[in-house]
Protein backbone atom coordinates (compact mmCIF):
# COMPACT_ATOMS: atom_id res chain seq x y z
CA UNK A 1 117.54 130.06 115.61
CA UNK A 2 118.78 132.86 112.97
CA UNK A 3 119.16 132.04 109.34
CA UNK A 4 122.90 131.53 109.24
CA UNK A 5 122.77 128.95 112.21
CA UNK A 6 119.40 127.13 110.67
CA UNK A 7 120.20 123.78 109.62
CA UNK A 8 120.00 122.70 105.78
CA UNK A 9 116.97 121.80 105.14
CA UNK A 10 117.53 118.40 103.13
CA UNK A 11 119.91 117.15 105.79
CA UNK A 12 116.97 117.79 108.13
CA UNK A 13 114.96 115.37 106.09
CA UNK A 14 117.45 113.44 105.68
CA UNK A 15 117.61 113.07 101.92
CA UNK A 16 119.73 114.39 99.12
CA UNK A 17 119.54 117.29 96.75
CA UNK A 18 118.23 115.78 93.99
CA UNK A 19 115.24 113.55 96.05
CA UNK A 20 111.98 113.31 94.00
CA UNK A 21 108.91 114.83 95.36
CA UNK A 22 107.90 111.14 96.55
CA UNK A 23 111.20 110.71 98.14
CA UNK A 24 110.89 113.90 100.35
CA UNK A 25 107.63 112.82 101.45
CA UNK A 26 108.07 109.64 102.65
CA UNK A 27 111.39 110.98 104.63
CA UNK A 28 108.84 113.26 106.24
CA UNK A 29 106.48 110.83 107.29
CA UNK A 30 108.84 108.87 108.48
CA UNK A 31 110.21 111.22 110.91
CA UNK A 32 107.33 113.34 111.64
CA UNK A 33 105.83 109.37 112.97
CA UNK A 34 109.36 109.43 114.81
CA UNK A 35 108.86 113.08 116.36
CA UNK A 36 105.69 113.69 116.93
CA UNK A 37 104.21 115.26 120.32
CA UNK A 38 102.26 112.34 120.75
CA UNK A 39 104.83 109.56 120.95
CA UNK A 40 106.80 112.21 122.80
CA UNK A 41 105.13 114.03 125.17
CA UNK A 42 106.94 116.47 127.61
CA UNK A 43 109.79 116.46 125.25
CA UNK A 44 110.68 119.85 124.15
CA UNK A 45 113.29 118.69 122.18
CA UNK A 46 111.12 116.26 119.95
CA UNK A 47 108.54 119.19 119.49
CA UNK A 48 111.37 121.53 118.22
CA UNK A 49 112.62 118.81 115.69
CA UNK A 50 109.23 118.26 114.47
CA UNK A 51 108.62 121.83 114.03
CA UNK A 52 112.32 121.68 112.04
CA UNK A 53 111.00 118.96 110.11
CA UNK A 54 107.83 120.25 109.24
CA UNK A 55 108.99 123.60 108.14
CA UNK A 56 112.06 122.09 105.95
CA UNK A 57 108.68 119.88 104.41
CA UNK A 58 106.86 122.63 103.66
CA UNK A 59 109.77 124.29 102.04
CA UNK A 60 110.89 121.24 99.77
CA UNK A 61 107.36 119.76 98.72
CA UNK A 62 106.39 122.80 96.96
CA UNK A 63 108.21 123.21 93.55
CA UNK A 64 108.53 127.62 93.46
CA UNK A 65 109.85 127.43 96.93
CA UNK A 66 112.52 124.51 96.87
CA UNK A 67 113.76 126.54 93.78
CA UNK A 68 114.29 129.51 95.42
CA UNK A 69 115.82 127.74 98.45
CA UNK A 70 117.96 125.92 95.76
CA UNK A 71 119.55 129.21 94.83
CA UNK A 72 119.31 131.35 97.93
CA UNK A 73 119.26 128.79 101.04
CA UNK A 74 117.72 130.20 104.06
CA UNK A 75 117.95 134.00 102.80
CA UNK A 76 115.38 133.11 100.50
CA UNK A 77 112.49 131.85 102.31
CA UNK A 78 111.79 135.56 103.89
CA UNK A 79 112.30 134.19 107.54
CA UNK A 80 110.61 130.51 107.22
CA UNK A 81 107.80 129.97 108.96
CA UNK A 82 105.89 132.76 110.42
CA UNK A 83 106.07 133.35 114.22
CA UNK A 84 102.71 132.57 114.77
CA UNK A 85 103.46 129.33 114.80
CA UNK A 86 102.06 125.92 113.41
CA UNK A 87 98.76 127.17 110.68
CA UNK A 88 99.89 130.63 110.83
CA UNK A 89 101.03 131.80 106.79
CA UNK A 90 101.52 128.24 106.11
CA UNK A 91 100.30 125.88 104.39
CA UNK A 92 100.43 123.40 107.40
CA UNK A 93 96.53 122.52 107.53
CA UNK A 94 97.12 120.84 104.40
CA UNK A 95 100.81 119.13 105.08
CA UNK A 96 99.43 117.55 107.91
CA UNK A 97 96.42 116.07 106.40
CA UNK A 98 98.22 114.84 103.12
CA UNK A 99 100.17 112.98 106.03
CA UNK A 100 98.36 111.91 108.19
CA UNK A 101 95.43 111.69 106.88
CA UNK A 102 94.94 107.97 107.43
CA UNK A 103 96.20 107.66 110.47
CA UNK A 104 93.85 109.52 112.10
CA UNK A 105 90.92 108.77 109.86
CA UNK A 106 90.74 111.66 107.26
CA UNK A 107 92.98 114.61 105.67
CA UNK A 108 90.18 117.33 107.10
CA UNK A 109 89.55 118.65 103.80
CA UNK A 110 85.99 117.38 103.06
CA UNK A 111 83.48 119.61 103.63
CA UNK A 112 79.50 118.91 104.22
CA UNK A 113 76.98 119.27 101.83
CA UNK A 114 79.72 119.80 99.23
CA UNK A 115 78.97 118.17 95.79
CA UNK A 116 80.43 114.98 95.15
CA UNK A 117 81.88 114.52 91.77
CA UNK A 118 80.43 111.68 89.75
CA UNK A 119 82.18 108.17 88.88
CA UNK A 120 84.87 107.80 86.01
CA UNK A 121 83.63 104.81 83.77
CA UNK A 122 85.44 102.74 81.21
CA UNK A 123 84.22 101.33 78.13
CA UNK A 124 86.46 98.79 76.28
CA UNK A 125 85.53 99.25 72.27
CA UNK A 126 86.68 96.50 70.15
CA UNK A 127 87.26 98.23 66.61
CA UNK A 128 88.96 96.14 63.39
CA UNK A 129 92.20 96.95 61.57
CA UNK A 130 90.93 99.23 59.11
CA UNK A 131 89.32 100.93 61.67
CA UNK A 132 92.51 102.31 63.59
CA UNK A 133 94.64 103.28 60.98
CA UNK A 134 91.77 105.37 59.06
CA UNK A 135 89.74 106.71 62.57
CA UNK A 136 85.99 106.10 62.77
CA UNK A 137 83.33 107.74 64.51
CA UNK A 138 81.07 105.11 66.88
CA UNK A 139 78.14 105.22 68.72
CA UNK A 140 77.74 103.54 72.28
CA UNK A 141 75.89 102.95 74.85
CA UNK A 142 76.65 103.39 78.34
CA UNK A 143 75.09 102.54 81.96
CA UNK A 144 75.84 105.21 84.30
CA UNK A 145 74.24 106.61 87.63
CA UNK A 146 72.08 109.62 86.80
CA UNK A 147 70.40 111.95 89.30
CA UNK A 148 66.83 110.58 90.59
CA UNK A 149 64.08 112.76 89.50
CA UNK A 150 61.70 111.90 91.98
CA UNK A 151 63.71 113.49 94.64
CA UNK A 152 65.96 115.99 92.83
CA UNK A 153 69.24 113.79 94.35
CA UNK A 154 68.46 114.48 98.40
CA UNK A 155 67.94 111.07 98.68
CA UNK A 156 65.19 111.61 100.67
CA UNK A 157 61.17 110.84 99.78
CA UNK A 158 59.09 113.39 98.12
CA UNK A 159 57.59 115.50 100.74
CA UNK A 160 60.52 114.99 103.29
CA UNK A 161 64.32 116.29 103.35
CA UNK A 162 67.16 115.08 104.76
CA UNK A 163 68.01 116.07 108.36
CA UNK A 164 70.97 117.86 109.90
CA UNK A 165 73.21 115.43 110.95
CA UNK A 166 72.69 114.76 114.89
CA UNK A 167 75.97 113.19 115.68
CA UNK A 168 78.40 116.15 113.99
CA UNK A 169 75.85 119.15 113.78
CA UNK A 170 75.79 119.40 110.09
CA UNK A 171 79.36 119.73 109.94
CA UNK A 172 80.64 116.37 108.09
CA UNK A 173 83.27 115.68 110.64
CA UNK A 174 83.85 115.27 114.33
CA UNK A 175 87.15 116.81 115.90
CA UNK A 176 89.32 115.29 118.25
CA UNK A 177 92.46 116.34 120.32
CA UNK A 178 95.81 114.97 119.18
CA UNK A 179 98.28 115.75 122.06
CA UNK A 180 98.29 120.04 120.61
CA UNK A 181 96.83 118.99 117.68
CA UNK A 182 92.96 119.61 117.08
CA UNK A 183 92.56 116.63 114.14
CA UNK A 184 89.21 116.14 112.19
CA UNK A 185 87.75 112.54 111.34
CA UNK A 186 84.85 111.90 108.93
CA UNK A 187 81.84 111.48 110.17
CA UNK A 188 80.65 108.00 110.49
CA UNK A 189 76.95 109.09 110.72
CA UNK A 190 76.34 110.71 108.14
CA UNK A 191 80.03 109.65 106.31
CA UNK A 192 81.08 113.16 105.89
CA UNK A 193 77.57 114.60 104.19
CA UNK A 194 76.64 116.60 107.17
CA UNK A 195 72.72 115.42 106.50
CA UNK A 196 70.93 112.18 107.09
CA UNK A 197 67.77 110.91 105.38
CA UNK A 198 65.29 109.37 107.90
CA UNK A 199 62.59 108.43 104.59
CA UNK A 200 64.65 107.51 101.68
CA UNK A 201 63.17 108.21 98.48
CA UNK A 202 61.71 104.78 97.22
CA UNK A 203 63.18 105.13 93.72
CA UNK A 204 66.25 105.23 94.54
CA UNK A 205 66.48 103.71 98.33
CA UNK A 206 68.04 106.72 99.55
CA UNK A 207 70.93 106.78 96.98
CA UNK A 208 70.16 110.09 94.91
CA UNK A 209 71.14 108.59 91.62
CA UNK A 210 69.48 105.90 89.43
CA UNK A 211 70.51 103.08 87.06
CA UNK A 212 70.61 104.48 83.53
CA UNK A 213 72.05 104.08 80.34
CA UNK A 214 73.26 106.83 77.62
CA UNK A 215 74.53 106.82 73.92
CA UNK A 216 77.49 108.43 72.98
CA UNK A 217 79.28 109.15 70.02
CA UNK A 218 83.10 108.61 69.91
CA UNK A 219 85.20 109.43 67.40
CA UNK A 220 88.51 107.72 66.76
CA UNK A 221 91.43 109.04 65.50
CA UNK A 222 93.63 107.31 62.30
CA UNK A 223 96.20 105.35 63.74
CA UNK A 224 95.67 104.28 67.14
CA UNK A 225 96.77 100.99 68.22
CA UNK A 226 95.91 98.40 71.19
CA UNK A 227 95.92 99.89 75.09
CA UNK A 228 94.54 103.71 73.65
CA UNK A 229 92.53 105.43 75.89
CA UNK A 230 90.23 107.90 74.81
CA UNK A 231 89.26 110.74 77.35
CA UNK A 232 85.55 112.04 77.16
CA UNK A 233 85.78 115.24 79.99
CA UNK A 234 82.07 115.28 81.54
CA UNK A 235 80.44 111.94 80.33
CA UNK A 236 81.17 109.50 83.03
CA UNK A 237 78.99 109.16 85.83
CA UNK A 238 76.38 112.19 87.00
CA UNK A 239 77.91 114.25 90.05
CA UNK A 240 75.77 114.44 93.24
CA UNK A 241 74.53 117.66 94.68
CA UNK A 242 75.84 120.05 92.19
CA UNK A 243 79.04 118.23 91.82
CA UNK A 244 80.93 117.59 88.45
CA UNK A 245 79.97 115.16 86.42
CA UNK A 246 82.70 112.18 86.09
CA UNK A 247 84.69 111.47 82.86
CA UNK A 248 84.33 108.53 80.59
CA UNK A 249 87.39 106.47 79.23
CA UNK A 250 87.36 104.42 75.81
CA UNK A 251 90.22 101.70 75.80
CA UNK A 252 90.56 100.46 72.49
CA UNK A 253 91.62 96.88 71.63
CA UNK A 254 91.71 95.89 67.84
CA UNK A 255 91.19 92.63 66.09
CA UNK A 256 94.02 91.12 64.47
CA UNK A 257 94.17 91.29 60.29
CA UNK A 258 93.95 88.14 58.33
CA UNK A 259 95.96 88.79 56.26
CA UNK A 260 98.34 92.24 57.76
CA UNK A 261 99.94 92.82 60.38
CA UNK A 262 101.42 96.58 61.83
CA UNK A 263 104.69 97.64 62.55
CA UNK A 264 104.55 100.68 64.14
CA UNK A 265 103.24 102.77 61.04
CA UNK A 266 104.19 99.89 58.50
CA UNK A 267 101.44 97.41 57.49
CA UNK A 268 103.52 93.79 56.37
CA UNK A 269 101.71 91.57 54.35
CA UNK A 270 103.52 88.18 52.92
CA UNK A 271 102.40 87.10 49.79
CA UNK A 272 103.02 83.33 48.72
CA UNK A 273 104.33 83.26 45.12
CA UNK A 274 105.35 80.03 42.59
CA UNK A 275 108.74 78.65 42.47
CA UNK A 276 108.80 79.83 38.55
CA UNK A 277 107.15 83.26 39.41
CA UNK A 278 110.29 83.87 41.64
CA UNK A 279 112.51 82.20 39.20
CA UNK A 280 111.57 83.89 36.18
CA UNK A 281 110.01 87.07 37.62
CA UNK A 282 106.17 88.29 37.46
CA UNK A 283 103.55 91.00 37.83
CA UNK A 284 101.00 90.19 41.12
CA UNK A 285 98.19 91.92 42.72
CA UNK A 286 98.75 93.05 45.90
CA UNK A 287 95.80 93.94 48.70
CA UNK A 288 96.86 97.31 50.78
CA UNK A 289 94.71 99.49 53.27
CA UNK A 290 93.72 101.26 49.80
CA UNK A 291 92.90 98.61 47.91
CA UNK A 292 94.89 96.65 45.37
CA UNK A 293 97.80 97.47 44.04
CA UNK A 294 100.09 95.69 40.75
CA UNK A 295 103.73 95.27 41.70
CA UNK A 296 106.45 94.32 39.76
CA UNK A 297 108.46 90.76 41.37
CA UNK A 298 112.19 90.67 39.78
CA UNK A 299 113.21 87.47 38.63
CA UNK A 300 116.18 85.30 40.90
CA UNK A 301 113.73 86.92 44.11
CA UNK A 302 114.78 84.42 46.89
CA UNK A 303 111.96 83.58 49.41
CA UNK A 304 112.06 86.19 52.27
CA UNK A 305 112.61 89.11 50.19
CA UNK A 306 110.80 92.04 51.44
CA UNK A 307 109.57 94.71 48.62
CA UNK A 308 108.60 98.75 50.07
CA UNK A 309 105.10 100.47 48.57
CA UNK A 310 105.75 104.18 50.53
CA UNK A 311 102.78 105.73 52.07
CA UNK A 312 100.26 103.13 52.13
CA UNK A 313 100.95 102.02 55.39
CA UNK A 314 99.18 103.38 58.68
CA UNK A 315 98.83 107.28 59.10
CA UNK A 316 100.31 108.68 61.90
CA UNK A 317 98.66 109.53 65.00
CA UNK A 318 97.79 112.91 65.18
CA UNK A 319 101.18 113.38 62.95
CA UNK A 320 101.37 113.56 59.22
CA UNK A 321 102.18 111.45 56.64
CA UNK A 322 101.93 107.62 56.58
CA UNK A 323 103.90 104.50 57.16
CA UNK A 324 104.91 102.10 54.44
CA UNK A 325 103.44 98.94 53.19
CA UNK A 326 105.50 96.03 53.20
CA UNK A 327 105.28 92.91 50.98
CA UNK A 328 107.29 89.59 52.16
CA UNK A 329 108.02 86.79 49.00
CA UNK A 330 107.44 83.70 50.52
CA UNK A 331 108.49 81.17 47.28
CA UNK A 332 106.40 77.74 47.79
CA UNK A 333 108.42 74.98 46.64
CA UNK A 334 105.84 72.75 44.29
CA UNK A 335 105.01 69.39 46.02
CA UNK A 336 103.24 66.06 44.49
CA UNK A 337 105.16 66.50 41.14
CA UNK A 338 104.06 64.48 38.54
CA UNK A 339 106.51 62.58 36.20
CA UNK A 340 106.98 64.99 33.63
CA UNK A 341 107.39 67.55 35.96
CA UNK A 342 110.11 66.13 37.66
CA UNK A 343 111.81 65.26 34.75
CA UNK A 344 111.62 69.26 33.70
CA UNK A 345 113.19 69.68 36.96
CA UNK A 346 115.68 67.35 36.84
CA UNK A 347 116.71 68.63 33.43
CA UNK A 348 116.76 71.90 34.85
CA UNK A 349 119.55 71.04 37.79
CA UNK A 350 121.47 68.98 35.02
CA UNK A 351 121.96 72.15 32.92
CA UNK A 352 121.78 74.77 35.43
CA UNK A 353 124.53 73.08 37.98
CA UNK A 354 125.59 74.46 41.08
CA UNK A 355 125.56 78.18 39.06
CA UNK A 356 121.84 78.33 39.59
CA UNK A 357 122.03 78.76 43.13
CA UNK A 358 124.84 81.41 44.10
CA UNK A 359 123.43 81.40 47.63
CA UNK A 360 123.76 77.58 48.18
CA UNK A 361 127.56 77.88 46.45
CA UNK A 362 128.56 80.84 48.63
CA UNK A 363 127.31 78.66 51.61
CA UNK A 364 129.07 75.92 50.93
CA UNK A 365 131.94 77.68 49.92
CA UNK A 366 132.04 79.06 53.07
CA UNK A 367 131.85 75.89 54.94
CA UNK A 368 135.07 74.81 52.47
CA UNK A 369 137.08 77.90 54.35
CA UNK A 370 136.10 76.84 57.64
CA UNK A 371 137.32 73.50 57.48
CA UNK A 372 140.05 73.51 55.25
């Protein structure tokens, strides 16, 4: 089929122009399953569409080429596929076992005697409010898997090594025909290693790692918050056979404040104050991340009010500058008044009348417009 009579590649996988790289790989699947030599043998017409399909997959699943396509179409692709067929300048090895991988028991990428890379771990560090907003540095301990000394890794007892695997020849995997197809399946001997042990090393039961534990020091930045993760490349779990060593993952959960509370980058903090501190107006101490602080209250300050102390809240992470601190009045109305108490206070609402609270006559006021 020539360029000008090939058909569009998204309407061969049957999605639109703006699918997501998810999208136009489940639309392949789907009708690669539908097409496939297998379920369709002796069809010639099945094995051309799945050749269409394949091709328009290879095309659209890789980010450089779908761009070019994008612009140029057909003309752009230098001639699709080369003639050689299925494997042959493409990257089809690898389509097919992203694919199919589990359907026929593997993607055919593993390789034997290749290192194995080691575990990623997670360690949940419980730190205290002061703690994330100004960073600290901790040391912990972690259990991990380390490499057995006593046999290097192999697995196998001192004195001995691990054979080549009888069952797939040392190669990890065993083939098998798929209709044209030659597909590759994990061993189940030796589970894709190539090698079995026939005298496990005794300190480690044939495993090539051992129970240990390390201490690490982690440093945490100013301002994190619940649900952080901290990523520490290289200290998870010990690789096997030369492979890379895992990576460890801090998740941070901190303690709630007694007495604060954060707002993104603000710190709020209610302070209870008198009926005649509010009234009349006063000077308190105030507790902040720094320490305390004096602050002015203005007299008449109604229960609620909310006061702003700039940059002494949390410092931004991995920013600059700081949130704010936030004080909330909260007026406590006096209880178990004695006699001359009350009478003070009842004096106080005989002379002060309803001009004492403009809140309370604005209310009601209010209330006069709505039902009047």
């Amino acid at each position: 089929m020539a360029n000008g009579d090939k058909q569009d590649y998204y309407e061969t996988l049957e999605v639109n122009r703006n699918a997501s790289e998810t999208e136009i790989k489940k639309a392949y699947r789907r009708l690669a399953v539908k097409f496939h030599p297998d379920k369709n043998q002796g069809d010639r017409e099945s094995e051309e569409k799945f050749k269409e399909i394949t091709e328009a997959y290879e095309v659209l699943s890789d980010a450089e080429k779908r761009a070019r396509y994008d612009q140029f179409g057909h003309a752009g692709m230098g001639g699709g596929f080369s003639s050689g067929g299925f494997g042959a300048g493409t990257p089809f090895g690898d389509i097919f076992g992203d694919i199919f991988g589990e359907v026929f028991g593997g993607g055919g990428r593993s390789r034997a005697g290749r290192g194995r890379r080691g575990d990623d771990l997670q360690y949940n560090l419980d730190i205290t409010f002061e703690e994330a907003a100004f960073g600290i540095e901790k040391k912990i301990d972690i259990p991990y898997n380390k490499r057995c000394e006593a046999c290097g890794g192999s697995g196998a007892k001192a004195g001995t090594q691990p054979k080549t695997c009888p069952t797939c020849q040392g190669a990890g995997q065993m083939r098998f025909q798929q209709g044209f197809f030659s597909v590759s399946k994990t061993c189940s001997h030796c589970n894709g290693e190539g090698r079995v042990v026939e005298h496990p090393c005794p300190s480690c039961r044939g495993n090539g790692t051992v129970r240990d534990k390390k201490t690490i020091s982690v440093k945490v930045p100013a301002g994190v918050e619940t649900g952080i993760r901290l990523k520490l490349s290289g200290e998870g779990g010990q690789g096997a056979k030369g492979g890379s060593n895992g990576d460890l993952y801090v998740a941070l959960s901190v303690r709630e404040h007694p007495i604060f509370r954060r707002e993104d980058n603000d710190v709020i903090c209610e302070i209870p104050i008198s009926f005649t501190q509010a009234a009349l107006g006063c000077e308190i101490e105030v507790p902040t991340l720094d320490g305390r602080v004096n602050m002015k209250i203005p007299e008449g300050t109604q229960s609620g009010a909310m006061f702003r102390m700039r940059g002494k809240g949390v410092p931004a992470l991995q920013g600059y500058g700081r949130g704010d601190h936030l004080v909330v009045a909260k007026v406590e109305t006096p209880t178990n008044l004695n006699k001359q108490q009350r009478e003070l206070l009842e004096e106080l609402a005989r002379i002060s009348g309803e001009d004492a609270n403009p809140m309370r006559k604005n209310f009601f006021s209010k209330v006069m417009d709505i039902f009047n």
